[in-house]
C-alpha atoms as a PDB file:
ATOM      1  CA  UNK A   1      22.938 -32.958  16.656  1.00  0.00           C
ATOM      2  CA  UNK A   2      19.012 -32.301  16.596  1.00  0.00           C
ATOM      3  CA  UNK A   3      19.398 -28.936  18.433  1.00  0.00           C
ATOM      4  CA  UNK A   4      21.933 -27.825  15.894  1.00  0.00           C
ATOM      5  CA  UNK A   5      19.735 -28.496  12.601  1.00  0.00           C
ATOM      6  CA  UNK A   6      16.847 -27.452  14.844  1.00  0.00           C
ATOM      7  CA  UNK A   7      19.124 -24.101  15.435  1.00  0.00           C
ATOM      8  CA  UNK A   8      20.097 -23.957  11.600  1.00  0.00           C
ATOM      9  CA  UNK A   9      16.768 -24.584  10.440  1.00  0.00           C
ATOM     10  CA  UNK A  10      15.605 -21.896  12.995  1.00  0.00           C
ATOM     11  CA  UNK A  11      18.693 -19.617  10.830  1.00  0.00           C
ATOM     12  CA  UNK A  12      17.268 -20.318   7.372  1.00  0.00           C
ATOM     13  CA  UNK A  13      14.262 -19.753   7.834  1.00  0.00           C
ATOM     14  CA  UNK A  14      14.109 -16.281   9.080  1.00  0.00           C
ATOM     15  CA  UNK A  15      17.092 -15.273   6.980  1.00  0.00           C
ATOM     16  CA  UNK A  16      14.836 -16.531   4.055  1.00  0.00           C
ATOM     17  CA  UNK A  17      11.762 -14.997   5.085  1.00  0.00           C
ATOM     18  CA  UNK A  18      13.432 -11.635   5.525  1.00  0.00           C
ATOM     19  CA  UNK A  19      15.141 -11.765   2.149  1.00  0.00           C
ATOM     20  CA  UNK A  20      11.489 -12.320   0.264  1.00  0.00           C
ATOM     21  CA  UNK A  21      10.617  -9.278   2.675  1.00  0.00           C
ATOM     22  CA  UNK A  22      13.587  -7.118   1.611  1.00  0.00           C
ATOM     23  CA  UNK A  23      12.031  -6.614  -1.841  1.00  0.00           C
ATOM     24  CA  UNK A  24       9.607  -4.470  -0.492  1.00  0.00           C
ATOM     25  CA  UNK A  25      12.470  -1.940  -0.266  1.00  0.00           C
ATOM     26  CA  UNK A  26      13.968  -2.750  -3.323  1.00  0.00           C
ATOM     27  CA  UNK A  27      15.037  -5.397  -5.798  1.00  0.00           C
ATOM     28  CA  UNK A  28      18.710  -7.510  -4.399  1.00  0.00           C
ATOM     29  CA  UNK A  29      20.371 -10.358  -4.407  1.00  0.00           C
ATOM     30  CA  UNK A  30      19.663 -11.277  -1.383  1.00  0.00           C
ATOM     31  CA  UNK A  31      15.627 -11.677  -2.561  1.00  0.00           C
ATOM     32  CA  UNK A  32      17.193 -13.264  -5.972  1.00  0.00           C
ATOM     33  CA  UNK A  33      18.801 -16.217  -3.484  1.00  0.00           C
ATOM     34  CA  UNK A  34      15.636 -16.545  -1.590  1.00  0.00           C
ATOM     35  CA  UNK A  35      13.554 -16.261  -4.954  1.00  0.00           C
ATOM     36  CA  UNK A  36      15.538 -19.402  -6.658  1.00  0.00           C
ATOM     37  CA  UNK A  37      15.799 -21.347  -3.476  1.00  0.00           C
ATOM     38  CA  UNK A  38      11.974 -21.651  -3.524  1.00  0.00           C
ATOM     39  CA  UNK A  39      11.499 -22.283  -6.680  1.00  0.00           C
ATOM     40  CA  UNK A  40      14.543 -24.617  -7.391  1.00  0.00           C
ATOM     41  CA  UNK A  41      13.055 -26.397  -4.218  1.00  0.00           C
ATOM     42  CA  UNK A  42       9.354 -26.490  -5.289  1.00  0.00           C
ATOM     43  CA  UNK A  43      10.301 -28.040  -8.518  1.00  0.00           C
ATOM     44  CA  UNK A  44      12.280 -30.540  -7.000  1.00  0.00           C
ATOM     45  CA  UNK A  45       9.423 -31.066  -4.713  1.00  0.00           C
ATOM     46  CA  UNK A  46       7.396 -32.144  -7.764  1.00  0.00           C
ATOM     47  CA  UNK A  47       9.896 -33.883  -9.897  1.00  0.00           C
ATOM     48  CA  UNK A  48      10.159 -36.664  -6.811  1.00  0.00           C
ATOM     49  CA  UNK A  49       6.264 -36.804  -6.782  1.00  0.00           C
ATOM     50  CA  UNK A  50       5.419 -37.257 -10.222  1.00  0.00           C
ATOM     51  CA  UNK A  51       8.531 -40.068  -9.975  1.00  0.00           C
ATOM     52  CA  UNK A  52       7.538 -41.725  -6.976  1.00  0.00           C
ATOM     53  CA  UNK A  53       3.821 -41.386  -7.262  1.00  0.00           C
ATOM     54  CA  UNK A  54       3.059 -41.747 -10.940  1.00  0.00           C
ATOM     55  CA  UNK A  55       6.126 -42.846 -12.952  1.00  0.00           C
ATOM     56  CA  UNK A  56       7.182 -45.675 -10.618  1.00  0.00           C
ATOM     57  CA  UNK A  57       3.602 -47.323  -9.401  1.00  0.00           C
ATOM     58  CA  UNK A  58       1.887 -46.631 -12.061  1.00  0.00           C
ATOM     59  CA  UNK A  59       3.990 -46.911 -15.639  1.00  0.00           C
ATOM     60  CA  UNK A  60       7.147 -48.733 -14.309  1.00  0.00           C
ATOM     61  CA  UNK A  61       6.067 -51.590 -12.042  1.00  0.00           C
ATOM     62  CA  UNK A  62       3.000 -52.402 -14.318  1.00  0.00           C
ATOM     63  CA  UNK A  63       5.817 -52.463 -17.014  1.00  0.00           C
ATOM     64  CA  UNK A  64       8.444 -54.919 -15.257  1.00  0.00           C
ATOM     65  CA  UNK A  65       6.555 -56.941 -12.488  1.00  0.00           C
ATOM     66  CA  UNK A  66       3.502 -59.287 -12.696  1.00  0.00           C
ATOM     67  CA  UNK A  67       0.888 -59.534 -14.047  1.00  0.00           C
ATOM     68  CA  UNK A  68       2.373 -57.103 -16.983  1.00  0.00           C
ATOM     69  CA  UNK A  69      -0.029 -54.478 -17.689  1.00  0.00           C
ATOM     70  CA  UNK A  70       1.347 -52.705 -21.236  1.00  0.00           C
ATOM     71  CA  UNK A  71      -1.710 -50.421 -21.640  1.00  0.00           C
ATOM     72  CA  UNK A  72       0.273 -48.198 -19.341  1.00  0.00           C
ATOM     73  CA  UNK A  73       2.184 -47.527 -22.178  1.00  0.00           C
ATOM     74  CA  UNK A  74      -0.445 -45.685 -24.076  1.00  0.00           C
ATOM     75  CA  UNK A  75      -1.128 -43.112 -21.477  1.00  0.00           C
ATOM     76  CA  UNK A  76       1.993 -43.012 -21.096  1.00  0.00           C
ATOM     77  CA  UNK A  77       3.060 -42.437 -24.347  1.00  0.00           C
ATOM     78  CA  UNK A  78       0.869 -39.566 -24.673  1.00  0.00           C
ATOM     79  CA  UNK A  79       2.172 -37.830 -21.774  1.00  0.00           C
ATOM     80  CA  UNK A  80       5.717 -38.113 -23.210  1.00  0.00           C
ATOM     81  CA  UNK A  81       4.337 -36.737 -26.080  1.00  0.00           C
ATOM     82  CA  UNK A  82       3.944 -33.321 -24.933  1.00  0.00           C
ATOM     83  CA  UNK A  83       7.509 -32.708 -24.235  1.00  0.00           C
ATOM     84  CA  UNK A  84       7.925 -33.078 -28.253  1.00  0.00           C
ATOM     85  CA  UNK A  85       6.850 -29.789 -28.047  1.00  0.00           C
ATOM     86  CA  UNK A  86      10.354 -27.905 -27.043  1.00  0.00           C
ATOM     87  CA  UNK A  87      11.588 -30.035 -30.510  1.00  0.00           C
ATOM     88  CA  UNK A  88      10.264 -27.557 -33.415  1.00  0.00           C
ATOM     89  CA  UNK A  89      10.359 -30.434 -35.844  1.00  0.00           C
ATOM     90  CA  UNK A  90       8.628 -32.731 -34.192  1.00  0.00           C
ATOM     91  CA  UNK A  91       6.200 -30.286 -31.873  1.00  0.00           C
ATOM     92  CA  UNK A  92       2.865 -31.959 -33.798  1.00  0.00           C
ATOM     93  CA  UNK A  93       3.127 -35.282 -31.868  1.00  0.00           C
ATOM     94  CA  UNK A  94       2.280 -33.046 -29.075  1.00  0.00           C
ATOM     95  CA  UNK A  95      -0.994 -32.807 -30.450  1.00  0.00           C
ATOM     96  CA  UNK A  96      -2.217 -35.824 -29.535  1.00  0.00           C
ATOM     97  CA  UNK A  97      -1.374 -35.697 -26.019  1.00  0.00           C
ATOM     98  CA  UNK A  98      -2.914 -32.114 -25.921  1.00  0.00           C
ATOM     99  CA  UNK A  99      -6.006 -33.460 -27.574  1.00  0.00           C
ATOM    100  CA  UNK A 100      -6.209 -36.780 -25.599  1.00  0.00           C
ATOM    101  CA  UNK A 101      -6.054 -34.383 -22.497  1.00  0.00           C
ATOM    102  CA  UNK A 102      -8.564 -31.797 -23.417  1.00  0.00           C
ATOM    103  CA  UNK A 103     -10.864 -34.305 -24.088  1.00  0.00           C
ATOM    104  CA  UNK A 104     -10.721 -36.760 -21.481  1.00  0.00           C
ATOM    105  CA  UNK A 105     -10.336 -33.706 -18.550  1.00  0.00           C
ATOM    106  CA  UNK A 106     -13.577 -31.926 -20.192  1.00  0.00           C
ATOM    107  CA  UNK A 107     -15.541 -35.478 -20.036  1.00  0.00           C
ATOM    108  CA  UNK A 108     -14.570 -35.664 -16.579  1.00  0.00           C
ATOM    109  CA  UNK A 109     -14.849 -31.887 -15.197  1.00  0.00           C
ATOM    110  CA  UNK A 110     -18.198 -31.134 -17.362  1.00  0.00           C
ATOM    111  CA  UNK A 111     -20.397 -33.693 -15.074  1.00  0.00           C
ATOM    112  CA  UNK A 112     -19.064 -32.534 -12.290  1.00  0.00           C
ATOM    113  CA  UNK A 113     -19.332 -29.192 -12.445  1.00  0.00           C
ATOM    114  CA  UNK A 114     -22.747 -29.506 -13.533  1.00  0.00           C
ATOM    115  CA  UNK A 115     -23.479 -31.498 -10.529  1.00  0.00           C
ATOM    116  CA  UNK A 116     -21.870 -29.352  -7.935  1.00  0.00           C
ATOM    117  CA  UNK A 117     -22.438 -25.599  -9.177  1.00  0.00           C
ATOM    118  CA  UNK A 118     -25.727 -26.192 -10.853  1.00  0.00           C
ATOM    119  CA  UNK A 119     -27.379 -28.955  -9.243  1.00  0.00           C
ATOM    120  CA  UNK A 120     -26.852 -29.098  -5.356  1.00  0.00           C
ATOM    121  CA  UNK A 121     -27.104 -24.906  -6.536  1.00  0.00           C
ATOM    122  CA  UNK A 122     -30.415 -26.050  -7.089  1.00  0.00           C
ATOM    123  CA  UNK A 123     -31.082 -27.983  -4.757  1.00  0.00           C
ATOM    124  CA  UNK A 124     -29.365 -26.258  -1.406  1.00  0.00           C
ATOM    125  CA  UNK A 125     -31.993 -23.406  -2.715  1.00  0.00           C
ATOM    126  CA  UNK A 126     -34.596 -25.482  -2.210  1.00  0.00           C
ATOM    127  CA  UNK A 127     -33.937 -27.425   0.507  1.00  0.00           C
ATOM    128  CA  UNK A 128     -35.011 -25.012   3.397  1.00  0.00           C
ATOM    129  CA  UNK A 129     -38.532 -24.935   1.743  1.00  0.00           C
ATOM    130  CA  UNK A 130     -38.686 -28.743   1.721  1.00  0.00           C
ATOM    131  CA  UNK A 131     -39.831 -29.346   5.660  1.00  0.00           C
ATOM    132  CA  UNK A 132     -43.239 -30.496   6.591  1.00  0.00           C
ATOM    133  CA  UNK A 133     -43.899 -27.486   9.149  1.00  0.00           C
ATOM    134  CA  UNK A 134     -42.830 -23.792   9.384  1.00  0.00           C
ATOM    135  CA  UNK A 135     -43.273 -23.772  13.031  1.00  0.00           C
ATOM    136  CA  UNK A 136     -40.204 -23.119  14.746  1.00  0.00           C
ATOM    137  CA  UNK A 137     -38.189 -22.757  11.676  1.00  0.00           C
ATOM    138  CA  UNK A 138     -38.861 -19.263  10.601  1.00  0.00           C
ATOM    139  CA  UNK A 139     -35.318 -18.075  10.420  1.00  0.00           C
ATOM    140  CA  UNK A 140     -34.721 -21.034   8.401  1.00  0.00           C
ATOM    141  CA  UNK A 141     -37.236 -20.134   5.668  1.00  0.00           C
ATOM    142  CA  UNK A 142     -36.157 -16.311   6.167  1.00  0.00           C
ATOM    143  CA  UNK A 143     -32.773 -17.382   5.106  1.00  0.00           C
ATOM    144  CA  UNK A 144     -33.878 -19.791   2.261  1.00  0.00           C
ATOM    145  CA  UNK A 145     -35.872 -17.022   0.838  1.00  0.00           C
ATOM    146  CA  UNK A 146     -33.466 -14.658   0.659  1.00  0.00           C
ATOM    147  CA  UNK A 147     -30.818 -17.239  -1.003  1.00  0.00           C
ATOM    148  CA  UNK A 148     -33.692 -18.004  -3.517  1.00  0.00           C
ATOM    149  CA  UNK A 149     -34.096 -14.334  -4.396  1.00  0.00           C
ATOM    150  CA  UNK A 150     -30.843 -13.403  -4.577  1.00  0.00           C
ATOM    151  CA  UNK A 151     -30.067 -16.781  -6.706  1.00  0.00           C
ATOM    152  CA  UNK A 152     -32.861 -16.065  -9.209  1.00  0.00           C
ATOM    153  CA  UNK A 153     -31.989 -12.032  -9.101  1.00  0.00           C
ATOM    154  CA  UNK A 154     -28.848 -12.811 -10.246  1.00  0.00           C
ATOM    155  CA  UNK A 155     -29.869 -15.604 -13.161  1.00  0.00           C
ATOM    156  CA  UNK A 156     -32.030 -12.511 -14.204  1.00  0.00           C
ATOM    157  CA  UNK A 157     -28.583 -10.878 -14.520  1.00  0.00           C
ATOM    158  CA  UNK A 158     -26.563 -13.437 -16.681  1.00  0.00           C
ATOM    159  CA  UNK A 159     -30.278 -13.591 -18.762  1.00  0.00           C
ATOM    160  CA  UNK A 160     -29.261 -11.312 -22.107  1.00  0.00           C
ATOM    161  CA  UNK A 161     -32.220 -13.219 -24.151  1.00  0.00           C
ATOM    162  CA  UNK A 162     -34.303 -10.058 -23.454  1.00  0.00           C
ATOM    163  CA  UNK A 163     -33.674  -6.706 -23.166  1.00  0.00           C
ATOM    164  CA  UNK A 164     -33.206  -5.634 -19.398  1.00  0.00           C
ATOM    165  CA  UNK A 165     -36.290  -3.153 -18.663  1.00  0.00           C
ATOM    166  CA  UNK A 166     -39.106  -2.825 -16.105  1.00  0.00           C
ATOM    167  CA  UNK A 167     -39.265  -5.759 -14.012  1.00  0.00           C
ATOM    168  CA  UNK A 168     -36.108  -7.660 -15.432  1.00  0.00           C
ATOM    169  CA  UNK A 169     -33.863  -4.602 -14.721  1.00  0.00           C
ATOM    170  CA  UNK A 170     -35.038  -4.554 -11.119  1.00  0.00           C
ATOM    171  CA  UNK A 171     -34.282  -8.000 -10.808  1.00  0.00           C
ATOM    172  CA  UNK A 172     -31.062  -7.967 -12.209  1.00  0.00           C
ATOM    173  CA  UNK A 173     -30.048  -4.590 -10.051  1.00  0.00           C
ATOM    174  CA  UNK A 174     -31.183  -6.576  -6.774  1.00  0.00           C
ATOM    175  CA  UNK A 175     -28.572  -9.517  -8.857  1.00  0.00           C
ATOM    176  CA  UNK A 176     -25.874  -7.074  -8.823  1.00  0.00           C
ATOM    177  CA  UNK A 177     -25.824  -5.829  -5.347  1.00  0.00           C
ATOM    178  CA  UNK A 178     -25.677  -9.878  -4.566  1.00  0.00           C
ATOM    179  CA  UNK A 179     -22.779 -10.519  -6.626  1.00  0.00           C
ATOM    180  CA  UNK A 180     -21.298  -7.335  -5.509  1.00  0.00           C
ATOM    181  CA  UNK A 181     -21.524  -8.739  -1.692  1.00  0.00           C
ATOM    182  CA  UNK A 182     -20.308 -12.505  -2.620  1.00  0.00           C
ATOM    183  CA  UNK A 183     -17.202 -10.855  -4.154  1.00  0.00           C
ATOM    184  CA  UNK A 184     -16.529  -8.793  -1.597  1.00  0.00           C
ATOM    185  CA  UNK A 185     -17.225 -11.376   0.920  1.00  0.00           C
ATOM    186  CA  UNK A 186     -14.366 -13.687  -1.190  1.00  0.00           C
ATOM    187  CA  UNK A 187     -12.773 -10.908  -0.978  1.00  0.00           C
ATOM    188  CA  UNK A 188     -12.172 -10.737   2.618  1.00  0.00           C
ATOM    189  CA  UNK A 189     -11.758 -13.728   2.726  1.00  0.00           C
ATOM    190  CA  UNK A 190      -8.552 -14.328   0.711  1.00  0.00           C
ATOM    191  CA  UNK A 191      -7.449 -10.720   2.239  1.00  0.00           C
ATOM    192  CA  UNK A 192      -7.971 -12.808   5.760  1.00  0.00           C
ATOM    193  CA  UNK A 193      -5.995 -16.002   4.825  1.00  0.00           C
ATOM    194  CA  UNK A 194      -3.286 -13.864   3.240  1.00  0.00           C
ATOM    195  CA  UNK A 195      -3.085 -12.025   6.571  1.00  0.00           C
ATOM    196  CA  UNK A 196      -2.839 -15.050   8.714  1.00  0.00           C
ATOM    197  CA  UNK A 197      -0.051 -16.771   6.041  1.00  0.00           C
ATOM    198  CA  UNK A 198       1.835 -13.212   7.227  1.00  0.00           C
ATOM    199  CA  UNK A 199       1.260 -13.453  10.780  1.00  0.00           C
ATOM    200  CA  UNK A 200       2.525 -16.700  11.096  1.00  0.00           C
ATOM    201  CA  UNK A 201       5.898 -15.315   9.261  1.00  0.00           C
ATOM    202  CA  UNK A 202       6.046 -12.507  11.701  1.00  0.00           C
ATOM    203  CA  UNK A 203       4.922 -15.284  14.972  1.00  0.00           C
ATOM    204  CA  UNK A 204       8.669 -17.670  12.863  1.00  0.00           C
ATOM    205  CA  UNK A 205      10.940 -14.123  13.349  1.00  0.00           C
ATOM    206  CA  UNK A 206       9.421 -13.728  16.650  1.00  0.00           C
ATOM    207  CA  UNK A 207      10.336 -17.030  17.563  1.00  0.00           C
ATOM    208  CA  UNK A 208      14.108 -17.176  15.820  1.00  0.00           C
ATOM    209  CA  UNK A 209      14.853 -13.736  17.803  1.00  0.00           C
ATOM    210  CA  UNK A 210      15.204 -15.625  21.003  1.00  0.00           C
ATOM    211  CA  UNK A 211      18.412 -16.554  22.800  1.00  0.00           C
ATOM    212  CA  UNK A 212      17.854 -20.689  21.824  1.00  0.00           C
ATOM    213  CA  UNK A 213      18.182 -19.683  18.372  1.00  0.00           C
ATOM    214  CA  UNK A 214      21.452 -16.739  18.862  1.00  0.00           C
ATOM    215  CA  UNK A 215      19.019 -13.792  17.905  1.00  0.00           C
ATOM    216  CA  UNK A 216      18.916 -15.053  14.356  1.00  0.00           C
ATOM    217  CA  UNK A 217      16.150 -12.436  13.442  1.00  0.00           C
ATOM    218  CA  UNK A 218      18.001  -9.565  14.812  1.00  0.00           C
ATOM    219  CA  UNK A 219      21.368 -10.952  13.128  1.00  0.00           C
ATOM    220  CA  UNK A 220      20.298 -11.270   9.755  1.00  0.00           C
ATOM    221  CA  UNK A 221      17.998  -7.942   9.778  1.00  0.00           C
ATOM    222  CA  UNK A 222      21.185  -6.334  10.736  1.00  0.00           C
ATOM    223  CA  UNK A 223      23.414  -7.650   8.161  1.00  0.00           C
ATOM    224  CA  UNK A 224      20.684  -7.037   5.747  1.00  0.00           C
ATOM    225  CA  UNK A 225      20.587  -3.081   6.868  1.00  0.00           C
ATOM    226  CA  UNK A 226      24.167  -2.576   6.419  1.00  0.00           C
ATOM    227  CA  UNK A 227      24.277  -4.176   3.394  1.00  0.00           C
ATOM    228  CA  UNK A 228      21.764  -1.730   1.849  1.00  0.00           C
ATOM    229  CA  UNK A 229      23.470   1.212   3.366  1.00  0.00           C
ATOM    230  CA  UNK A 230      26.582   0.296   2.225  1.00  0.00           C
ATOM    231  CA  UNK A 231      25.151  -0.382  -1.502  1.00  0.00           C
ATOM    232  CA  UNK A 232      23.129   2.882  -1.196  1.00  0.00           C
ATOM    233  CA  UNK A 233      26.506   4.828  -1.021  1.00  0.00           C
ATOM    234  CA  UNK A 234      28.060   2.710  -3.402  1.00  0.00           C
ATOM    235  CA  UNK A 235      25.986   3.707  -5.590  1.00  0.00           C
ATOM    236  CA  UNK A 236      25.447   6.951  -5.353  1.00  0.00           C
ATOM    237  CA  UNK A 237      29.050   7.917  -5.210  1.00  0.00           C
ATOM    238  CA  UNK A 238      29.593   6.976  -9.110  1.00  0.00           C
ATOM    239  CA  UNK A 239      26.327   8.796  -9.843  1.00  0.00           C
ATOM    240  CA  UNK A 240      27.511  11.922  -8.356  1.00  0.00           C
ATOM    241  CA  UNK A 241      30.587  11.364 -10.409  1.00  0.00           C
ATOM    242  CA  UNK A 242      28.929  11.360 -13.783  1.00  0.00           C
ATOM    243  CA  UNK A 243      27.302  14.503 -12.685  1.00  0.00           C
ATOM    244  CA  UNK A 244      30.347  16.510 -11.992  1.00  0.00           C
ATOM    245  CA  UNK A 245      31.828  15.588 -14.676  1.00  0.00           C
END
């Protein structure tokens, strides 16, 4: 019983990663199926985490077991609030739960991003100038002083106070050329984990085009290639009508 689910797993998987690949020939409803599956999937995914890690430990069984904790019911409350919002007539409530949100998230995200982007910033700039001898640690201080330029290069950039001329424009040039190499570097980076989320599709229809799993890959690809042959001339056989006629 394990092989077979292991073989029909093996099945829908490369069936549905080669209908999200079809659409790069066209839109079809094979991509439409694969399309809703993951999304009708991914919200169900959610639903039974938000039930079974928030609703149920946190609102219900403070609620109904001891020692009864109703001040659940306030945040609560306010979360239910925002679905008020689908209701025209009673969309303000929503308000409140907006509000309550905004507020509370900023008080928590505002420290910390002030602490991790500006501070340690700050401070992993210094920190390579902080030792008690250069000896030995020249590359170190080679590298710190070229974060700490490019850092303060690029402040000079996001600095409109004064106009940018003479020595502030140089500075905020050298600021560009840094900003221009951290996006590209981000850049490649994405481009790189994008890359290795497709390789590991191909390495799946590699694996599913084996014997163990009855050439799954090279089934489905087939069926897939007739099926747009077929619709091609479907197609095109009522447009040629229209024409003659």
């Amino acid at each position: 019983m394990s092989e077979t689910m292991m073989i029909f797993g093996g099945w829908v998987a490369a069936g549905l990663t080669i209908f999200l690949f079809s659409f790069l020939y066209k839109d079809n409803p094979f991509f439409k199926i694969a399309e809703h599956l993951f999304l009708g999937a991914g919200m169900g995914w959610v639903f039974q985490t938000v039930l079974f890690k928030t609703w149920i430990p946190k609102v219900w069984m403070p609620l109904t077991q001891a020692p009864y904790d109703f001040s659940v019911l306030i945040p609560a409350l306010l979360g239910l609030s925002l679905v008020t919002q689908f209701f025209p007539k009673i969309s303000w409530v929503s308000r409140y739960g907006f509000t309550f949100i905004m507020g509370y998230g900023s008080g928590l995200v505002i420290p910390l991003t002030i602490s991790t982007d500006f501070l340690n910033q700050i401070g992993g700039t210094l920190t390579p100038f902080m030792v008690t001898s250069f000896a030995g640690n020249w590359l170190q201080l080679l590298n710190g002083s070229i974060i700490a330029v490019g850092f303060i290069c690029v402040l000079f950039y996001f600095f409109f106070s004064v106009e940018h001329k003479g020595a502030v424009k140089k500075a905020s040039t050298v600021g560009i050329y840094f900003l221009m190499l951290y996006f590209g570097a981000a850049f490649g980076n994405t481009v790189m984990g994008r890359f290795s989320l497709l390789y590991g599709r191909f390495d799946d229809l590699y694996k599913y085009s084996g014997g163990k799993y009855f050439y799954a890959t090279h089934v489905i690809l087939a069926v897939l290639v007739i099926y747009f042959i077929v619709d091609h001339f479907r197609t095109k056989k009522p447009a040629i009508e229209e024409e003659a006629a």
